[in-house]
C-alpha atoms as a PDB file:
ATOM      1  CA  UNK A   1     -13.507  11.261 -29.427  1.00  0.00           C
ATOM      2  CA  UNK A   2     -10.278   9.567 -27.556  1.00  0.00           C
ATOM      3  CA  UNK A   3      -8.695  11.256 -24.468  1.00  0.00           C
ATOM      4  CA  UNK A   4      -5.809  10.467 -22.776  1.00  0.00           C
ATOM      5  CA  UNK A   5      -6.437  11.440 -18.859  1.00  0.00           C
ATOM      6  CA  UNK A   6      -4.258  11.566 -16.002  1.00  0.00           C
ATOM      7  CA  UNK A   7      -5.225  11.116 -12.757  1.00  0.00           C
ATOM      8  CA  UNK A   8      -3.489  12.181  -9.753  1.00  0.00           C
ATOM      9  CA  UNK A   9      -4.761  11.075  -6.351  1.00  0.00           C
ATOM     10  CA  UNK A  10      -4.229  13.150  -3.397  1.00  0.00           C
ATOM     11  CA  UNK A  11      -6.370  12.047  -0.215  1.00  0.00           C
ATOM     12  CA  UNK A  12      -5.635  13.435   2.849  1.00  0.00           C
ATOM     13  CA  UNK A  13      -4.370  11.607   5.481  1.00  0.00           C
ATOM     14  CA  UNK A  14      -7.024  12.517   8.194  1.00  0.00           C
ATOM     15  CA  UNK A  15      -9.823  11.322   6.399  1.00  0.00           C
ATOM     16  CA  UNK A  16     -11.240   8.494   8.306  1.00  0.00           C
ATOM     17  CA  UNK A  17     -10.178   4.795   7.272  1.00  0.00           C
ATOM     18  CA  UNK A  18     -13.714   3.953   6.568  1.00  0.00           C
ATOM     19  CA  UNK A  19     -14.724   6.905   4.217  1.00  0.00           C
ATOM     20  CA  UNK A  20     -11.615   6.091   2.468  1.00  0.00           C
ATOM     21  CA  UNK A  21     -12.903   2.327   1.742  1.00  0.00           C
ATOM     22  CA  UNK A  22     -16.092   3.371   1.381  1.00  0.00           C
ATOM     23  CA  UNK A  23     -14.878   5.868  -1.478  1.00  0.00           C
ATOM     24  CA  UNK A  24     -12.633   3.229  -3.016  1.00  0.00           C
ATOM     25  CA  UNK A  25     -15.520   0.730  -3.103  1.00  0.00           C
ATOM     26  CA  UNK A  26     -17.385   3.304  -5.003  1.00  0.00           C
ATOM     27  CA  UNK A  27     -15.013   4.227  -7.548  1.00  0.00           C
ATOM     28  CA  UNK A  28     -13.828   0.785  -8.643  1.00  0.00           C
ATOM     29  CA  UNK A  29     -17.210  -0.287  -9.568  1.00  0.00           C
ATOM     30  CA  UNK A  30     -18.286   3.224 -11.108  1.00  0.00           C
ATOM     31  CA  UNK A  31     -15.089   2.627 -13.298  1.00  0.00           C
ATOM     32  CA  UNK A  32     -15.522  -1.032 -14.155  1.00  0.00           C
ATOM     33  CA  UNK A  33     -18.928  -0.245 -15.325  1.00  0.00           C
ATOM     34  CA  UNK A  34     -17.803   2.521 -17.796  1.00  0.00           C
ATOM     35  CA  UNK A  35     -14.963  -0.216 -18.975  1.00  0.00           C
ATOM     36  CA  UNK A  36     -17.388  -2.544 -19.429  1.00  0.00           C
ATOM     37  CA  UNK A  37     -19.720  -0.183 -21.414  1.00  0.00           C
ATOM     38  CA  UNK A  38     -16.621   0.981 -24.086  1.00  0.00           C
ATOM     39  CA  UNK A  39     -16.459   4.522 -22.789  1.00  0.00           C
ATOM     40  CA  UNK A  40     -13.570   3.792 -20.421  1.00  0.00           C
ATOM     41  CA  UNK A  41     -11.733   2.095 -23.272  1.00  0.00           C
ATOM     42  CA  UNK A  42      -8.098   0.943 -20.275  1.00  0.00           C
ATOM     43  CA  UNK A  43      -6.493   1.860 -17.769  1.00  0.00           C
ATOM     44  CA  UNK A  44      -2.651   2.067 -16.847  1.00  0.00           C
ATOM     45  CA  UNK A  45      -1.271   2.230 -13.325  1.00  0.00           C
ATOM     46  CA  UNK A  46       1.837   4.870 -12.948  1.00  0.00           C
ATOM     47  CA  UNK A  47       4.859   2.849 -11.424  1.00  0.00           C
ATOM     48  CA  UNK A  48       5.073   4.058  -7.649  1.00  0.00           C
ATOM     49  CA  UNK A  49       2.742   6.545  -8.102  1.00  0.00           C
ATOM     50  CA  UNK A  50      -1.052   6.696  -6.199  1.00  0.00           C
ATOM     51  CA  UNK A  51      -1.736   7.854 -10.491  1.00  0.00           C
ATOM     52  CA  UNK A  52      -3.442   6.515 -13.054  1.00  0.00           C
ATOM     53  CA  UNK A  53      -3.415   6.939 -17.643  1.00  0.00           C
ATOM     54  CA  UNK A  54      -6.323   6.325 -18.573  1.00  0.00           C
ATOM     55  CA  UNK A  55      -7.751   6.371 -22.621  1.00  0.00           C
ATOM     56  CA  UNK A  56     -11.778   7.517 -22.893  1.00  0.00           C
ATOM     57  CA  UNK A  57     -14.078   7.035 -25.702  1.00  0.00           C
ATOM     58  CA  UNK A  58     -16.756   9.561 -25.309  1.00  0.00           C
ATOM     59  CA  UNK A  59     -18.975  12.075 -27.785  1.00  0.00           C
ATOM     60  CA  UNK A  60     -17.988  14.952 -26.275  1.00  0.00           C
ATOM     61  CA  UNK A  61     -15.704  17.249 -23.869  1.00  0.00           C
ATOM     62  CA  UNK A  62     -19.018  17.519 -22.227  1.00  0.00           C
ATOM     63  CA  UNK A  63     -19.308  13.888 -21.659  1.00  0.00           C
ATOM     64  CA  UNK A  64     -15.691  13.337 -20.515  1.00  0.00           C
ATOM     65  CA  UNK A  65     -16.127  16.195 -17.983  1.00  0.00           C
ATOM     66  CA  UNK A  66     -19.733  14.590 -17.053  1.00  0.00           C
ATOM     67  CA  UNK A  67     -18.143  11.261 -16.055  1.00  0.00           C
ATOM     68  CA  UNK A  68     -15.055  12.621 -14.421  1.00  0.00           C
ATOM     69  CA  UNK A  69     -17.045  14.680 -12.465  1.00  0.00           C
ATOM     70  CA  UNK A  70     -18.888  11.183 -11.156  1.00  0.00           C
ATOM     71  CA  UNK A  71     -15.873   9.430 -10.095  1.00  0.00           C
ATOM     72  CA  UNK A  72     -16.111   9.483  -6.317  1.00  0.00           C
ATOM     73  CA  UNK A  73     -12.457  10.403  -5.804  1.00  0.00           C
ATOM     74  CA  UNK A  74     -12.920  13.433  -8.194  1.00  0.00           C
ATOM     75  CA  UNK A  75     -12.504  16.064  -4.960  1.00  0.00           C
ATOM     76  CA  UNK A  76      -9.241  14.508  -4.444  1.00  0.00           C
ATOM     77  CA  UNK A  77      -7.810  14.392  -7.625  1.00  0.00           C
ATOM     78  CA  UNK A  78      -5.807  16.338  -9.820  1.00  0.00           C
ATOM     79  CA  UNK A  79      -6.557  15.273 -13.767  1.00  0.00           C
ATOM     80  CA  UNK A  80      -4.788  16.110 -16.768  1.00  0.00           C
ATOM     81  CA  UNK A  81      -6.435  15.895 -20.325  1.00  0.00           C
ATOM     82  CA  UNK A  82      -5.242  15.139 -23.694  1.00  0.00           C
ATOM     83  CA  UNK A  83      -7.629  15.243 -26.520  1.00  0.00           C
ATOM     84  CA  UNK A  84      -6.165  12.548 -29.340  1.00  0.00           C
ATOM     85  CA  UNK A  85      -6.405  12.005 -32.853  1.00  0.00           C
ATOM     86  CA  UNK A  86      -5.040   9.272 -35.282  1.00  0.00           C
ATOM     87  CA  UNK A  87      -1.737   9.429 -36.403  1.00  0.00           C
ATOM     88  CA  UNK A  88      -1.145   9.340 -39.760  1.00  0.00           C
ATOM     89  CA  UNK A  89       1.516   6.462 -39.415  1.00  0.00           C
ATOM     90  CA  UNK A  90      -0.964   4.168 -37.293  1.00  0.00           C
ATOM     91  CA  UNK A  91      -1.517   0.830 -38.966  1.00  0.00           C
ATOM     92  CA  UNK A  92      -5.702   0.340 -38.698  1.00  0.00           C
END
């Protein structure tokens, strides 16, 4: 099943500098390992935004919710979801 997901990141400015790093850290290799296993299929940056599209290829709502849950940045996000299916004019 594909998903398109926004992510919105919202972390507040008092948090300290180091739990902020330390959180980053954390979510770029928990995301780089879901890339690199298929399920985390890319990733698109939103022009001037601290934002993110993102397409998933998972089994299940449950799954999708499973993983998002894991990102470390979760409590500090707000995410969208979009379930998708083929269009009948896509080539392959």
């Amino acid at each position: 099943m594909l998903f398109l997901v926004r992510m919105d990141v919202r972390i507040p400015h008092d948090l300290p500098a180091a739990q902020v790093e330390d959180i980053k850290a954390r979510e770029k290799a928990y995301s780089q390992e879901l890339q690199r296993d298929g399920r985390w299929q890319s990733i698109w940056r939103v022009v001037g935004e601290y934002a993110n599209y993102s397409v998933f290829d998972v089994a299940s709502n449950d799954e999708l919710h499973g993983l998002l849950q894991g990102l470390p940045l979760f409590p500090y996000m707000q995410i969208q979801v979009t379930p998708l299916a083929r269009h009948p004019s896509a080539i392959a």
